[in-house]
C-alpha atoms as a PDB file:
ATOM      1  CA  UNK A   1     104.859 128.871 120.009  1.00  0.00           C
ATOM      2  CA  UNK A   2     104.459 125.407 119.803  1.00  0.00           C
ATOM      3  CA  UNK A   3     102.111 122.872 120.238  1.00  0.00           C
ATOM      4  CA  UNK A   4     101.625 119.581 121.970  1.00  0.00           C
ATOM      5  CA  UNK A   5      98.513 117.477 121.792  1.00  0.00           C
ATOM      6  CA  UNK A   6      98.880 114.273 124.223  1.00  0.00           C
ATOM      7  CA  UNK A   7      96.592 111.741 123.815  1.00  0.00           C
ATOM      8  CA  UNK A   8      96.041 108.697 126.063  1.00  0.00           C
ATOM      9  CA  UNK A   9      96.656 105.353 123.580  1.00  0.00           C
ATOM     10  CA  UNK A  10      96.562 101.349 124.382  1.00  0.00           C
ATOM     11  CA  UNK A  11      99.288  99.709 122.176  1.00  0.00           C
ATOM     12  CA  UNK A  12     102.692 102.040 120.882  1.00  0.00           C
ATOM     13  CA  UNK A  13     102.977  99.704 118.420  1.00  0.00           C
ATOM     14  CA  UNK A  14     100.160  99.730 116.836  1.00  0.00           C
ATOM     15  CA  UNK A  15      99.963 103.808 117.316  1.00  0.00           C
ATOM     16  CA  UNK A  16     102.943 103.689 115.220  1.00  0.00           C
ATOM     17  CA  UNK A  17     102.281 101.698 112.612  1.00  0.00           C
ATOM     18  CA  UNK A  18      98.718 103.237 111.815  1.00  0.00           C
ATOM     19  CA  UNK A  19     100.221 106.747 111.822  1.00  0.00           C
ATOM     20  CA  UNK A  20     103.460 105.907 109.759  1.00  0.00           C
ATOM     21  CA  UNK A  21     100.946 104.406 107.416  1.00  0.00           C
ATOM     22  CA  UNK A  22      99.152 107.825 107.092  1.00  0.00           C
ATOM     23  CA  UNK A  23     103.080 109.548 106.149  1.00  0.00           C
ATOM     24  CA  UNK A  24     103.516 110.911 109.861  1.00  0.00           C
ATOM     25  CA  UNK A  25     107.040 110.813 111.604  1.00  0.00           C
ATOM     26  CA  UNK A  26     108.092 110.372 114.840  1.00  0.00           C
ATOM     27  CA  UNK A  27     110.965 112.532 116.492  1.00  0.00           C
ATOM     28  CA  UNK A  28     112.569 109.492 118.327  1.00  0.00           C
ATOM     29  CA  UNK A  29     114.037 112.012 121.023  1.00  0.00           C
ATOM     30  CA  UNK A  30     110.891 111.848 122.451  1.00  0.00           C
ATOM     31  CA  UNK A  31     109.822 108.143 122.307  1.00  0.00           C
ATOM     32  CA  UNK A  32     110.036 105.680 124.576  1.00  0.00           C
ATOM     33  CA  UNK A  33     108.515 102.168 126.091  1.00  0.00           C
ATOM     34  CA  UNK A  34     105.452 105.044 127.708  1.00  0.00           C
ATOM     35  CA  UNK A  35     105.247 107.421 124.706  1.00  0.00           C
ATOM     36  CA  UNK A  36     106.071 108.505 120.701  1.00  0.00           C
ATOM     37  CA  UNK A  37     106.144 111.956 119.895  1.00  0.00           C
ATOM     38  CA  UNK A  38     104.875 112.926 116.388  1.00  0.00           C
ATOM     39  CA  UNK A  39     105.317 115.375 114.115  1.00  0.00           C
ATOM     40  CA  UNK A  40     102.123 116.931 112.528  1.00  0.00           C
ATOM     41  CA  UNK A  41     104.649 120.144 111.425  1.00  0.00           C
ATOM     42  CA  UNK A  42     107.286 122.182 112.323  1.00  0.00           C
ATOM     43  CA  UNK A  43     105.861 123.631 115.529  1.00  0.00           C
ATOM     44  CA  UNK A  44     103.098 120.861 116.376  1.00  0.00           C
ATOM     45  CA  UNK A  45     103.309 117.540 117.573  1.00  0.00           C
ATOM     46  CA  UNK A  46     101.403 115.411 119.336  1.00  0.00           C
ATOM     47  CA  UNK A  47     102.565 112.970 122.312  1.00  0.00           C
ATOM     48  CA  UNK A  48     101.155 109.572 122.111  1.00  0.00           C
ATOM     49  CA  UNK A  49     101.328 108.570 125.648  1.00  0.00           C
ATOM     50  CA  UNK A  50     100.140 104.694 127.864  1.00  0.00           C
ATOM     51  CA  UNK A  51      97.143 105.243 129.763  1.00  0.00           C
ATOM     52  CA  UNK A  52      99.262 104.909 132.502  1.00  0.00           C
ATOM     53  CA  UNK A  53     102.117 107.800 131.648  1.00  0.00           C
ATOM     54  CA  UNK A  54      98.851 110.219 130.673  1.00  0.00           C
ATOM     55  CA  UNK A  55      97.194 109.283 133.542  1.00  0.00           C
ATOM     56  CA  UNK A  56     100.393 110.855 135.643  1.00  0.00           C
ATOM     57  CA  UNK A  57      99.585 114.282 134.071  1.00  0.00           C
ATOM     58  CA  UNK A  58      95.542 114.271 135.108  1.00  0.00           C
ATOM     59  CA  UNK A  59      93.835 113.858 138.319  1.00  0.00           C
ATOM     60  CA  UNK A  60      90.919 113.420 136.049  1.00  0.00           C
ATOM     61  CA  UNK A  61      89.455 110.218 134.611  1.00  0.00           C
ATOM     62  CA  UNK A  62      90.918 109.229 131.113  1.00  0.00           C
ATOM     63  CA  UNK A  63      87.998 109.357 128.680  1.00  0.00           C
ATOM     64  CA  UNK A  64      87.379 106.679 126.603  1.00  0.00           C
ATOM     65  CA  UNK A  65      87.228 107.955 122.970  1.00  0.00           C
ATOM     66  CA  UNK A  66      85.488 105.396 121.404  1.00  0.00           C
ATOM     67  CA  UNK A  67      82.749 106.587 123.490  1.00  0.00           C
ATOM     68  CA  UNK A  68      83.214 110.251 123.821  1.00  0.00           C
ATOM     69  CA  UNK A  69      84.795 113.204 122.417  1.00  0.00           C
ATOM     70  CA  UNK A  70      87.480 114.341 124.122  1.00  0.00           C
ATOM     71  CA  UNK A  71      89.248 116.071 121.300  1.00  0.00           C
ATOM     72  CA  UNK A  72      88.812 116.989 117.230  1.00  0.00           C
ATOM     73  CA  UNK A  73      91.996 117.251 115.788  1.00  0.00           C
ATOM     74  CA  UNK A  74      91.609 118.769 112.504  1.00  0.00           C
ATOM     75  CA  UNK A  75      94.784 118.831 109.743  1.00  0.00           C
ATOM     76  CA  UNK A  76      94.752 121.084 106.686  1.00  0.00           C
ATOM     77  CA  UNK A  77      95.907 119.270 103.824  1.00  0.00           C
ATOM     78  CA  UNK A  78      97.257 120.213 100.211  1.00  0.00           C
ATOM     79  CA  UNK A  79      94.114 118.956  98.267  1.00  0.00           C
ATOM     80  CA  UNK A  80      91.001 117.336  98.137  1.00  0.00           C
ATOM     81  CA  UNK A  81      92.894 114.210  97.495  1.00  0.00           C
ATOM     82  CA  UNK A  82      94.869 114.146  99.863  1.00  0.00           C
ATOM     83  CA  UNK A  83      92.009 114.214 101.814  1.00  0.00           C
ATOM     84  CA  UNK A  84      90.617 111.196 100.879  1.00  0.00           C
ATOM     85  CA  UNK A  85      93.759 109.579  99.963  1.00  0.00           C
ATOM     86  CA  UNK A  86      94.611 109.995 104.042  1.00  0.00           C
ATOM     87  CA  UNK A  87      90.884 108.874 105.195  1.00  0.00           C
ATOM     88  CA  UNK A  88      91.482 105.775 102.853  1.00  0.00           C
ATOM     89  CA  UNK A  89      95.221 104.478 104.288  1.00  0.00           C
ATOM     90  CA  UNK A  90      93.353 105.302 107.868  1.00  0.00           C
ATOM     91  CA  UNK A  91      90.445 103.214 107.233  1.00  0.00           C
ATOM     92  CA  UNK A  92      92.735 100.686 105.790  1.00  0.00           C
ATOM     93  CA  UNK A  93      95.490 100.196 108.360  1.00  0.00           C
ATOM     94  CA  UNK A  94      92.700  99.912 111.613  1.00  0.00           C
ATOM     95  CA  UNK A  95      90.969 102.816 111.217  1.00  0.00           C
ATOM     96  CA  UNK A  96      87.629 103.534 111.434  1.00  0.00           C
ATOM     97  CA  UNK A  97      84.647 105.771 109.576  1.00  0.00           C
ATOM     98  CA  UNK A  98      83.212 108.848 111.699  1.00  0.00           C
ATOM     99  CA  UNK A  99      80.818 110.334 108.984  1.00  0.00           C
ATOM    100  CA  UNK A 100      80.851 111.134 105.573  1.00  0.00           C
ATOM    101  CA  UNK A 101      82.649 113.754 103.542  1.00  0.00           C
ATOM    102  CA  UNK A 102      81.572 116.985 103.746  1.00  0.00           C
ATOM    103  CA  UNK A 103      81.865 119.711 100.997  1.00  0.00           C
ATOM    104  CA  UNK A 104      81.119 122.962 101.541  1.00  0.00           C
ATOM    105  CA  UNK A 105      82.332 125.190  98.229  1.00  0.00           C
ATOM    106  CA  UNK A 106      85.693 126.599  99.550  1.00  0.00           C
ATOM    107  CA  UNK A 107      86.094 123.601 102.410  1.00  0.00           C
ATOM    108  CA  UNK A 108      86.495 120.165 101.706  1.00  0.00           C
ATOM    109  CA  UNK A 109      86.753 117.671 104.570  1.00  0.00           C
ATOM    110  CA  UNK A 110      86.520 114.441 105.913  1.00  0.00           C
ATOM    111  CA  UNK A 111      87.428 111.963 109.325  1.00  0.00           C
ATOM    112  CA  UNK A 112      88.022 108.772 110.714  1.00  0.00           C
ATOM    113  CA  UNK A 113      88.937 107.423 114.282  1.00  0.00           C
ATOM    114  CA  UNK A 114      92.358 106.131 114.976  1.00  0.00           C
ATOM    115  CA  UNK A 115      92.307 102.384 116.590  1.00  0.00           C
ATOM    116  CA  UNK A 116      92.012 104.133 120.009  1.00  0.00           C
ATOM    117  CA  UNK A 117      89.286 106.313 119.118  1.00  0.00           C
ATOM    118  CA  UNK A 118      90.626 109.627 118.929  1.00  0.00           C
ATOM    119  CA  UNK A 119      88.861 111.253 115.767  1.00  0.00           C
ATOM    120  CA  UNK A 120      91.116 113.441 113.112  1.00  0.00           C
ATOM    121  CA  UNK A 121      89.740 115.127 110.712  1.00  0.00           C
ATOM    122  CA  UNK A 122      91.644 116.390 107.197  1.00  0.00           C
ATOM    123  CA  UNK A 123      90.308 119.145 105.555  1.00  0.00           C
ATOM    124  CA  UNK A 124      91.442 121.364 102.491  1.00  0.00           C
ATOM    125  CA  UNK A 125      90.508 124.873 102.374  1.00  0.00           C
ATOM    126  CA  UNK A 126      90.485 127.347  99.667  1.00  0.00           C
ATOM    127  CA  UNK A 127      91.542 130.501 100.700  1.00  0.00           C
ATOM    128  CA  UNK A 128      90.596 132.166  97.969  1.00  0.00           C
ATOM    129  CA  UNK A 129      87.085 130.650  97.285  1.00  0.00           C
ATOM    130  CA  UNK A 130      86.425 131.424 100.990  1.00  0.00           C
ATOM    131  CA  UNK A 131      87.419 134.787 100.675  1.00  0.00           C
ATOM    132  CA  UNK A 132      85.056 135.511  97.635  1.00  0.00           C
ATOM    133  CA  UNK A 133      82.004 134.159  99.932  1.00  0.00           C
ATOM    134  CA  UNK A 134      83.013 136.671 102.196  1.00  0.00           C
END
């Protein structure tokens, strides 16, 4: 199965930018002057769409993420440093803090708000130290 996240976003070009600048692709098949589809891995993706194209596939209001959560899109990355290495290109390229990093033993994870508000949040996990705790 895969998976498609679509999230509502102001400027393409600036969508693009901020996430080529954390490593992400973009499968050009599926962008366009209304939307970029992006890889996250080999079965999920997420559609960056206008306001107006992801309006077309609501009759609800678009929530504005910079003042409500709509979504939590969490990433499992390789290491603790990746971690913060991807919190630190995010806050640098437009970006913007959420909270602190949390450590939790066999969890390690942080986030940040893309420039339209949407919060991500890359974590590492240690499968093995969370298994122990079990």
């Amino acid at each position: 199965m895969n998976t498609y996240i679509n999230l509502p976003v102001e400027d393409l070009g600036r969508s693009r930018a901020f996430f080529l600048a954390l490593g992400l692709t973009f499968d050009e098949r599926f962008c366009d002057e209304t939307a970029l589809g992006m890889v996250l891995g080999p079965s999920s993706f997420v559609m960056l769409l206008t306001r107006a194209k992801f309006a077309g596939f609501t009759p609800r209001a678009i929530a504005d993420a910079r003042a409500v959560s709509e979504v939590l899109v969490a990433l499992e990355m390789e290491s603790r440093e990746a971690v913060d290495a991807m919190v630190a290109t995010a806050l640098s390229s437009g970006g913007a803090a959420v909270r602190a990093p949390e450590d939790h033993g066999f969890m390690y994870g942080h986030a940040f708000a893309d420039p339209d508000g949407h919060i991500w949040e890359p974590f590492w996990l240690n499968r093995q130290a969370m298994e122990q705790a079990q």
